[in-house]
C-alpha atoms as a PDB file:
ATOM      1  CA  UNK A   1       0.000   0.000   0.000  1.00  0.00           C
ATOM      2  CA  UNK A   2       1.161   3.500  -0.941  1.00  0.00           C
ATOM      3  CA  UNK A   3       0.121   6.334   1.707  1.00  0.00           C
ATOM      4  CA  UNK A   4      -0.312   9.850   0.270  1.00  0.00           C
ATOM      5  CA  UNK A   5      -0.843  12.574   2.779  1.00  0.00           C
ATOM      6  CA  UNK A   6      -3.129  15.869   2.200  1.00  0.00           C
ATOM      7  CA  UNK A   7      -3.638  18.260   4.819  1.00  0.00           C
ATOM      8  CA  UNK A   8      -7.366  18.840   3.521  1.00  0.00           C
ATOM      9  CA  UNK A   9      -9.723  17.838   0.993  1.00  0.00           C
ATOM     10  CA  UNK A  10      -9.439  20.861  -0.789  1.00  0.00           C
ATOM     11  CA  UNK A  11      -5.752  18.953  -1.582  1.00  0.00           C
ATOM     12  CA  UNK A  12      -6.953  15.317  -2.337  1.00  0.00           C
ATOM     13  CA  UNK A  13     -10.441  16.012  -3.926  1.00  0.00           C
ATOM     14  CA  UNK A  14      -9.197  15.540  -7.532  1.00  0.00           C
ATOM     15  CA  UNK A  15      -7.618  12.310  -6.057  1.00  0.00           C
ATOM     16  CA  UNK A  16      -9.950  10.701  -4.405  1.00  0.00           C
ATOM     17  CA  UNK A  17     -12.633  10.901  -7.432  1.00  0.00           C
ATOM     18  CA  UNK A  18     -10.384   8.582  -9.461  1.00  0.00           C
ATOM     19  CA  UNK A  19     -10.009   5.697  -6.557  1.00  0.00           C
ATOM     20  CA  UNK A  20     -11.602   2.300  -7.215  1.00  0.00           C
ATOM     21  CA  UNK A  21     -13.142   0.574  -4.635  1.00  0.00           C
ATOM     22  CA  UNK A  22     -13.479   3.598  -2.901  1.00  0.00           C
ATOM     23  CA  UNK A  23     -14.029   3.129   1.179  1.00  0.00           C
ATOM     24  CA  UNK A  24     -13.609   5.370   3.997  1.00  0.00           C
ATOM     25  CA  UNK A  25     -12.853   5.455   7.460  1.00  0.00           C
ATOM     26  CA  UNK A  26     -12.388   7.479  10.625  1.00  0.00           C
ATOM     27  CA  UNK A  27     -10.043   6.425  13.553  1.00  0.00           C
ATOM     28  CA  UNK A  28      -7.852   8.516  15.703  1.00  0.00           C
ATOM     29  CA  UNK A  29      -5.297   8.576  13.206  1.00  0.00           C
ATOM     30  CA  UNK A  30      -7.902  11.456  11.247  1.00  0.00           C
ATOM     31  CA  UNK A  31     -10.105  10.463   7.823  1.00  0.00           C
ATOM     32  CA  UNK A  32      -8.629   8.343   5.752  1.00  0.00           C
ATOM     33  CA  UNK A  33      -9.633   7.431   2.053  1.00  0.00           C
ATOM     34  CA  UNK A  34      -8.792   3.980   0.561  1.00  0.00           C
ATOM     35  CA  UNK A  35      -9.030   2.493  -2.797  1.00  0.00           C
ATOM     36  CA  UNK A  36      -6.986   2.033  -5.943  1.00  0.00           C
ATOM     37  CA  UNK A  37      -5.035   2.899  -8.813  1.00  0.00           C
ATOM     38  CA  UNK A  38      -4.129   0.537 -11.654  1.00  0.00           C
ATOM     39  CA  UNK A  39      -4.537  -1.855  -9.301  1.00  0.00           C
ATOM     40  CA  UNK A  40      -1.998   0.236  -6.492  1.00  0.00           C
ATOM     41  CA  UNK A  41      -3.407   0.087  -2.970  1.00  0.00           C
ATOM     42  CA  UNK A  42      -3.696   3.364  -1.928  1.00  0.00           C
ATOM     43  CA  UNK A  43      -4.753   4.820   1.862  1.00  0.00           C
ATOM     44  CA  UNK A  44      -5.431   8.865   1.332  1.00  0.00           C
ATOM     45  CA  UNK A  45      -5.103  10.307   4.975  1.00  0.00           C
ATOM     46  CA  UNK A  46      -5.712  13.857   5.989  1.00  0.00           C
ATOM     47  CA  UNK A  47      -3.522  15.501   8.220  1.00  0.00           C
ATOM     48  CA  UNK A  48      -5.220  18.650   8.938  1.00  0.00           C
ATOM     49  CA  UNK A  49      -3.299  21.737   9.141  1.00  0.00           C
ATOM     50  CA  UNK A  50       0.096  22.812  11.364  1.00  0.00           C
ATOM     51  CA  UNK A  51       1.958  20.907  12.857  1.00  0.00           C
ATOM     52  CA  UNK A  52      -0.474  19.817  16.095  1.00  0.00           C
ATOM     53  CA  UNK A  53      -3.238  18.281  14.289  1.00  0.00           C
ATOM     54  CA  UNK A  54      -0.445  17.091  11.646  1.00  0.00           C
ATOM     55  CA  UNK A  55       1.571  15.157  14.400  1.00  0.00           C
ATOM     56  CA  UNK A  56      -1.313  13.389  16.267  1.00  0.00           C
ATOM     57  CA  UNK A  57      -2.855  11.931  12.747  1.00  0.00           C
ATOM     58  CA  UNK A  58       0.452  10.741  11.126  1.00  0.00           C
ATOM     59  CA  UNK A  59       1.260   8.869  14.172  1.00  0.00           C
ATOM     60  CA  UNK A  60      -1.460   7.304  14.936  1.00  0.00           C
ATOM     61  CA  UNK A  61      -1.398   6.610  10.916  1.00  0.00           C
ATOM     62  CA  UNK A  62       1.422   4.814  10.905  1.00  0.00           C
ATOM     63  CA  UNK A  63       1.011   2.629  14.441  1.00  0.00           C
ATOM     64  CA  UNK A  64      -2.057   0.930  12.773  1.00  0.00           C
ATOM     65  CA  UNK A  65      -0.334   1.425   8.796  1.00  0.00           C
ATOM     66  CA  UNK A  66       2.404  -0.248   7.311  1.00  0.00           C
ATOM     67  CA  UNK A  67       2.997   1.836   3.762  1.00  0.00           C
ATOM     68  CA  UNK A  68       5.468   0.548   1.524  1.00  0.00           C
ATOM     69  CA  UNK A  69       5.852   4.255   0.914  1.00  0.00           C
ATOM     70  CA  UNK A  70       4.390   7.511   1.267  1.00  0.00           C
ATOM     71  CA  UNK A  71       3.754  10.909  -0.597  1.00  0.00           C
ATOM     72  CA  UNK A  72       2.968  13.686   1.487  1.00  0.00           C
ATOM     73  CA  UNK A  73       1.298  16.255  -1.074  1.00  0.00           C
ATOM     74  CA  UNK A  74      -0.679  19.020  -0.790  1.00  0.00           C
ATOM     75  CA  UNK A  75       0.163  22.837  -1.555  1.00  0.00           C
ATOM     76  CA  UNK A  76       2.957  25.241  -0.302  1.00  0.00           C
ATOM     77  CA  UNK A  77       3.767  28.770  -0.669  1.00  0.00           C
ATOM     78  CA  UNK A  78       6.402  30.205  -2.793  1.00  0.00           C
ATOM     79  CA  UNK A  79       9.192  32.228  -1.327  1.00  0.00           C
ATOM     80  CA  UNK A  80      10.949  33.336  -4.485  1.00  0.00           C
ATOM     81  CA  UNK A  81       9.815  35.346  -7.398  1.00  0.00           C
ATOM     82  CA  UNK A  82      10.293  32.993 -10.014  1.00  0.00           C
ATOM     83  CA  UNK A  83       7.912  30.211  -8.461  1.00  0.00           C
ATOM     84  CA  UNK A  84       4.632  30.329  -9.604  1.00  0.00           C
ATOM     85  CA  UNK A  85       1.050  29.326  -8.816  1.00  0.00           C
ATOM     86  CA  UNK A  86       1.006  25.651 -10.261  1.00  0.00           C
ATOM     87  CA  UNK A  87       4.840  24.654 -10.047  1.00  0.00           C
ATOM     88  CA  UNK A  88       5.436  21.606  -8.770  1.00  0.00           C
ATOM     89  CA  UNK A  89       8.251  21.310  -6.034  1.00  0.00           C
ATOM     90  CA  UNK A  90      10.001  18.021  -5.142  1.00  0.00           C
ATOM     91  CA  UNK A  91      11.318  18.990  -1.684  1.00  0.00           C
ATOM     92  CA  UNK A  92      15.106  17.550  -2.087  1.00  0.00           C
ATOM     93  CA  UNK A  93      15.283  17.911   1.526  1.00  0.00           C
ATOM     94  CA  UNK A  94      12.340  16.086   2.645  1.00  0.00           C
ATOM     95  CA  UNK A  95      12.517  13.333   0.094  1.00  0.00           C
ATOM     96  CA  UNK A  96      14.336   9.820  -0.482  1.00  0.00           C
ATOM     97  CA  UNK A  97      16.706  10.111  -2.821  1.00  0.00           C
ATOM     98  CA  UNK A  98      15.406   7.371  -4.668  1.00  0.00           C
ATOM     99  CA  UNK A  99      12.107   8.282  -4.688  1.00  0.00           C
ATOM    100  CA  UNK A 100      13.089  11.853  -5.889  1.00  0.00           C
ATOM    101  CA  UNK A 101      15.197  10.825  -8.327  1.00  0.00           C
ATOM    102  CA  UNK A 102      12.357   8.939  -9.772  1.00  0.00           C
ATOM    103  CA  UNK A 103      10.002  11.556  -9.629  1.00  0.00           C
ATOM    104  CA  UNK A 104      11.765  13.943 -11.414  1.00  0.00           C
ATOM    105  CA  UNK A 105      12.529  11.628 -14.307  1.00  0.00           C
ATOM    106  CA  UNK A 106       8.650  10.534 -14.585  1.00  0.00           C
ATOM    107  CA  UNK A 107       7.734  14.267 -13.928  1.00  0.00           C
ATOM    108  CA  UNK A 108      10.011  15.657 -16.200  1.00  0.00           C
ATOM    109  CA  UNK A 109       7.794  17.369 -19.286  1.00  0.00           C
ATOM    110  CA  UNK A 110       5.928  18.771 -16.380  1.00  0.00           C
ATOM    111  CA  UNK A 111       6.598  22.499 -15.015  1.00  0.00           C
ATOM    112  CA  UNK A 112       8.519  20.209 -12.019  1.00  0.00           C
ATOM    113  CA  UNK A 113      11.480  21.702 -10.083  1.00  0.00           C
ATOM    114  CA  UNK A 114      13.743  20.506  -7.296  1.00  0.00           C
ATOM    115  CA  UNK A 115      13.364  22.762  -4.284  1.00  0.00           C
ATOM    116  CA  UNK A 116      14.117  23.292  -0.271  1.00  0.00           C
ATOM    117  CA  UNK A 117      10.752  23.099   1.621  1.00  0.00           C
ATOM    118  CA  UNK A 118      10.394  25.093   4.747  1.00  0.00           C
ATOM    119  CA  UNK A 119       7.730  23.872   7.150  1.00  0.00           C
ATOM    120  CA  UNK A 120       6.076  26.998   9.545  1.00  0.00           C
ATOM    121  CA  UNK A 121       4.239  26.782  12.386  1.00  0.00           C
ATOM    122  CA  UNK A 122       1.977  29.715  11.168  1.00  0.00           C
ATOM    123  CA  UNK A 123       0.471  30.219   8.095  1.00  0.00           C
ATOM    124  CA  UNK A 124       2.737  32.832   6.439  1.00  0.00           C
ATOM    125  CA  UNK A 125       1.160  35.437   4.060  1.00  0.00           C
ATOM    126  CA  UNK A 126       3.830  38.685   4.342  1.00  0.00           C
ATOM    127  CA  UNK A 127       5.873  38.470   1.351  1.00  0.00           C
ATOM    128  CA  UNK A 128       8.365  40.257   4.030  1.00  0.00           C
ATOM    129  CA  UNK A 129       8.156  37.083   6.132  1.00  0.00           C
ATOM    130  CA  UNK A 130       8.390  34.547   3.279  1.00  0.00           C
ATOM    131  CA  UNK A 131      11.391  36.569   2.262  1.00  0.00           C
ATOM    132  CA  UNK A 132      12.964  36.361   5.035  1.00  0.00           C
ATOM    133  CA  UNK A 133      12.427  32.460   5.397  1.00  0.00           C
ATOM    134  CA  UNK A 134      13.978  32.351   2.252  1.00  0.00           C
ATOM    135  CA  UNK A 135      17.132  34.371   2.915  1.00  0.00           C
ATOM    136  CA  UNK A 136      17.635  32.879   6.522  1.00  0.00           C
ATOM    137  CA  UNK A 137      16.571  28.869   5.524  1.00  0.00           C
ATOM    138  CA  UNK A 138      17.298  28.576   1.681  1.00  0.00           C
ATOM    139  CA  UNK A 139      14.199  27.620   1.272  1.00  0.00           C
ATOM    140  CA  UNK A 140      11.961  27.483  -1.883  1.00  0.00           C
ATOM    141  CA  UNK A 141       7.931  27.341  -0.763  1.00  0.00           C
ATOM    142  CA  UNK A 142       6.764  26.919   2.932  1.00  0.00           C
ATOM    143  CA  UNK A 143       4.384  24.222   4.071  1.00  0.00           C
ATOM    144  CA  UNK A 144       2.920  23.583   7.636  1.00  0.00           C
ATOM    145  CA  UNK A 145       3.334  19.451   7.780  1.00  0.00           C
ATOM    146  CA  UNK A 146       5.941  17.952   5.718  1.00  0.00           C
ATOM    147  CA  UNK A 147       8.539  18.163   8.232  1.00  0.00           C
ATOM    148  CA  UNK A 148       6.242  16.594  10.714  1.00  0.00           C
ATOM    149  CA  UNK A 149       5.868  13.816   8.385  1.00  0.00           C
ATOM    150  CA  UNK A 150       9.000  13.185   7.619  1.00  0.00           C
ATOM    151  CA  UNK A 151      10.545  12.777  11.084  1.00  0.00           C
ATOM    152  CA  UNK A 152       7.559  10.103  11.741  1.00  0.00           C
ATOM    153  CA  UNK A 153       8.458   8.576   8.142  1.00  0.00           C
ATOM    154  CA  UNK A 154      12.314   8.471   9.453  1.00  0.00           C
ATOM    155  CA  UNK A 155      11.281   7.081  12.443  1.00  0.00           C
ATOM    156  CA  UNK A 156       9.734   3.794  10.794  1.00  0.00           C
ATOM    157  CA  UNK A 157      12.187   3.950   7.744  1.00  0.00           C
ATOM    158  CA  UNK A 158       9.149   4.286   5.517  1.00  0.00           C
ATOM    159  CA  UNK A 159      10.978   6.063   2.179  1.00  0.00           C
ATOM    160  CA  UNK A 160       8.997   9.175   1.325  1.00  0.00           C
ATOM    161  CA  UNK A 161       8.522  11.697  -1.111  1.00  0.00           C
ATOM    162  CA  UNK A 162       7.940  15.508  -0.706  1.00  0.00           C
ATOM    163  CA  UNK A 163       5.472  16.515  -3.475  1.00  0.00           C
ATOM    164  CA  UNK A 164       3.993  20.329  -2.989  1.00  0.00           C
ATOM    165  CA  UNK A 165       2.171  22.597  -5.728  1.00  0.00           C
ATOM    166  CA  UNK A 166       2.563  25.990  -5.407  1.00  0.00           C
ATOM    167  CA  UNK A 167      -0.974  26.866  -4.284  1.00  0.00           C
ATOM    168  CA  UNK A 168       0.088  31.168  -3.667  1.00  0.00           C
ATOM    169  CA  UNK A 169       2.709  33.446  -4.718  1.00  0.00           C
ATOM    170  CA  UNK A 170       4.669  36.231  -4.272  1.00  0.00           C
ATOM    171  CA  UNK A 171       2.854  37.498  -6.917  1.00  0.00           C
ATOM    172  CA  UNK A 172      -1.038  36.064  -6.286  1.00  0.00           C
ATOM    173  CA  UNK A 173      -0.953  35.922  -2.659  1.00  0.00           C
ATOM    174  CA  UNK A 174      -4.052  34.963   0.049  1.00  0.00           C
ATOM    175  CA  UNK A 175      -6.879  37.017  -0.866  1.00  0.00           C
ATOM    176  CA  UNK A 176      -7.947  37.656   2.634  1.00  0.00           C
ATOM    177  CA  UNK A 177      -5.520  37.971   6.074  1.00  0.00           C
ATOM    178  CA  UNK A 178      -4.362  34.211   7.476  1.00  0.00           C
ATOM    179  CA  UNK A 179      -6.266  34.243  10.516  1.00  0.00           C
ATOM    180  CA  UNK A 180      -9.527  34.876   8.311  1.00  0.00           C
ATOM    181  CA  UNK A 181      -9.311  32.823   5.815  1.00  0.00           C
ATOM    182  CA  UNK A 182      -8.623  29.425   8.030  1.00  0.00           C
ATOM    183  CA  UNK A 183      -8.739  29.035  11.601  1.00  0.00           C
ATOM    184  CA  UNK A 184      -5.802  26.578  12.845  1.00  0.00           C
ATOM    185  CA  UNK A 185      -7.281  26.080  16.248  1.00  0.00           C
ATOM    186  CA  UNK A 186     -10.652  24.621  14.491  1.00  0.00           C
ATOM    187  CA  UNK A 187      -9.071  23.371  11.521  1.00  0.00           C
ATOM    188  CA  UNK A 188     -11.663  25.477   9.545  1.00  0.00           C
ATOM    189  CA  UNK A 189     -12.675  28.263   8.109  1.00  0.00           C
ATOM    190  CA  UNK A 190     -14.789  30.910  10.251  1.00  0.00           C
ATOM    191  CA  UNK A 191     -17.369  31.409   7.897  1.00  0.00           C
ATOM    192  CA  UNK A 192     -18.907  34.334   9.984  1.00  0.00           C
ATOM    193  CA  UNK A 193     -15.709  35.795  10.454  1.00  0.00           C
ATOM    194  CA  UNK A 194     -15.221  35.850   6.430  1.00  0.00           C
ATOM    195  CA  UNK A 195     -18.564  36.908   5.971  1.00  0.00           C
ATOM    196  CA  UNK A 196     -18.101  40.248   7.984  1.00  0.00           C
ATOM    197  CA  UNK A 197     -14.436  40.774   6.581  1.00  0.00           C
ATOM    198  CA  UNK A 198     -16.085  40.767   3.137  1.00  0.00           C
ATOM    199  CA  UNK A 199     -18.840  43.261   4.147  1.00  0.00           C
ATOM    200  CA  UNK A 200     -16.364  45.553   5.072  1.00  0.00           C
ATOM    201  CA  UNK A 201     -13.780  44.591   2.202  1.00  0.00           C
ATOM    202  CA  UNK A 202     -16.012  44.401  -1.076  1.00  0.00           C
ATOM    203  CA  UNK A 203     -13.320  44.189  -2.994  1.00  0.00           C
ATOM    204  CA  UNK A 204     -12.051  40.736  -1.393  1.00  0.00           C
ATOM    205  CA  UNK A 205     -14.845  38.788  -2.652  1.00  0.00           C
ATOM    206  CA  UNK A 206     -13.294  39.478  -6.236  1.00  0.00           C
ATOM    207  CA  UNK A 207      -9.951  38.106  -5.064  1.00  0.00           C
ATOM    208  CA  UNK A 208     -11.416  35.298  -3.367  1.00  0.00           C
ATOM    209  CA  UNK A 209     -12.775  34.471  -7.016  1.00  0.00           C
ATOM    210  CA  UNK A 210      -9.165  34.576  -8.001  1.00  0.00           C
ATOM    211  CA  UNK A 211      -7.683  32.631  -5.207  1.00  0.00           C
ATOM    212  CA  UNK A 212      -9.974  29.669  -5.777  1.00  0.00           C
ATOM    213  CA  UNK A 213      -9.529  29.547  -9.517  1.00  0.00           C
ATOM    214  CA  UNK A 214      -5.807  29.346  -8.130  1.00  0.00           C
ATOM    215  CA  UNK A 215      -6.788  26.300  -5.796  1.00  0.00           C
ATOM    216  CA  UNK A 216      -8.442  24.641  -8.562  1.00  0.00           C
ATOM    217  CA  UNK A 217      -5.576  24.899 -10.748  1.00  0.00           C
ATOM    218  CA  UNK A 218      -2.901  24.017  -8.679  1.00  0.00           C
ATOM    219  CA  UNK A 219      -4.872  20.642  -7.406  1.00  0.00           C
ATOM    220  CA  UNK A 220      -5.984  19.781 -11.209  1.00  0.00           C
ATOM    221  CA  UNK A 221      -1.991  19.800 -11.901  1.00  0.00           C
ATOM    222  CA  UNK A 222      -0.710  17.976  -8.307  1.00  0.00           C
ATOM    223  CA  UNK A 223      -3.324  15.131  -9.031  1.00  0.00           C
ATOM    224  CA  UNK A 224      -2.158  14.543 -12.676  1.00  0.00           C
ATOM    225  CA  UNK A 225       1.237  14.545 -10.838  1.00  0.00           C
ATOM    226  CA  UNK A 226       0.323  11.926  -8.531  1.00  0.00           C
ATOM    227  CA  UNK A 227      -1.434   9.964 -11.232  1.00  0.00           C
ATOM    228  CA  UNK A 228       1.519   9.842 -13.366  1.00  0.00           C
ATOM    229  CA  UNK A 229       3.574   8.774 -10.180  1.00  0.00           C
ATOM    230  CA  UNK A 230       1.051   5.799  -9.464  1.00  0.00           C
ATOM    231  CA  UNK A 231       0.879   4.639 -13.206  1.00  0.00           C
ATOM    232  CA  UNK A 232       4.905   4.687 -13.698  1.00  0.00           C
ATOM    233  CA  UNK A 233       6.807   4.705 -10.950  1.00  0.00           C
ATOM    234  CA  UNK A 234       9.074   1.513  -9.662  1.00  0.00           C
ATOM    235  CA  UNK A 235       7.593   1.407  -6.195  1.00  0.00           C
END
């Protein structure tokens, strides 16, 4: 069985409409989607978001789990002007060599691009603050799990593969402020809160058009990703 790891459904949607076989659980290891591809076993598990909710789930994922592998996928922020909404980042320092190495072959027609992956413990919108991640970390795009993952992945010597879209930009950011758009604490989004931020911010609703045409994109592109992964690669 091949894991892949989504902090939300927003993330996996695309995913999840192609499994066969299609069954779904809850446990205390979160919500958990399997089914299969070309005949691969797969087990979709949702993290939620940051690292809190992120570290319960995986490990109590992996106690009851036994993966020959895992992807942990979902979307990431750029740091650096020249990534853009729908590039896909394999996280060289997150990632098995192996599996990397693989990827990037399979993935290589695709707008694909080897990268450093940050993971925050906030969500970070400032293009200040993502700059200064990047100039202080090296890093690429910033995430709010993947390191999580990968030190319970290490843990278990379970081979994984770091494989983010870039969701937001420097140059199409959030549409709305972090703390309105998703609440960490409730691992959802405030929908009063938006509501009254939009009454008072018109203009927002416009750009929260824009920022889920941006979603949609960048999820269309990470699932074809995945797919391509699951039909080719050696695992």
């Amino acid at each position: 069985m091949i894991a892949i790891t989504f902090a939300l459904p927003a993330e996996s949607s695309g995913l999840a409409d192609l499994l066969r076989g299609k069954k779904r659980a809850s446990s205390s290891g979160g919500k958990i989607i399997y089914g299969k591809i070309d005949n691969r076993s797969i087990a979709i598990l949702h993290t939620g978001v940051g690292r809190k909710s992120c570290q319960l789930k995986i490990d109590n994922f992996l106690r009851t789990e036994q993966p020959r592998c895992l992807i942990s996928a979902g979307f990431a922020g750029a740091a650096r002007e020249d990534f853009q909404v729908g590039d896909l980042l394999v996280a060289e320092n997150f990632s098995d060599r192996k599996l990397a190495s693989e990827a990037q072959q399979i993935l290589a027609d695709g707008n694909v691009r080897t990268a450093k992956l940050f993971t925050s413990a906030t969500i970070v919108d400032s293009i200040a603050t993502r700059n200064e991640i990047a100039r202080t970390n090296g890093a690429d795009a910033v995430d709010m799990e993947t390191e999580v993952i990968a030190q319970a992945c290490s843990v278990r010597e379970i081979p994984m593969l770091s494989l983010r879209v870039i969701s937001d930009s420097l140059r199409e950011p959030f549409p709305v402020p972090p703390s309105i758009l998703f609440d960490i604490e409730r691992q959802r989004t405030n929908a009063a809160k938006l509501s009254l931020h939009l009454i008072k911010h018109p203009g927002a609703l416009f750009d929260l058009f824009g920022f889920a045409r941006q979603i949609t994109q960048a999820r269309r592109i990470l699932t074809d990703a995945i797919v391509d992964l699951l039909h080719q690669a050696d695992w």
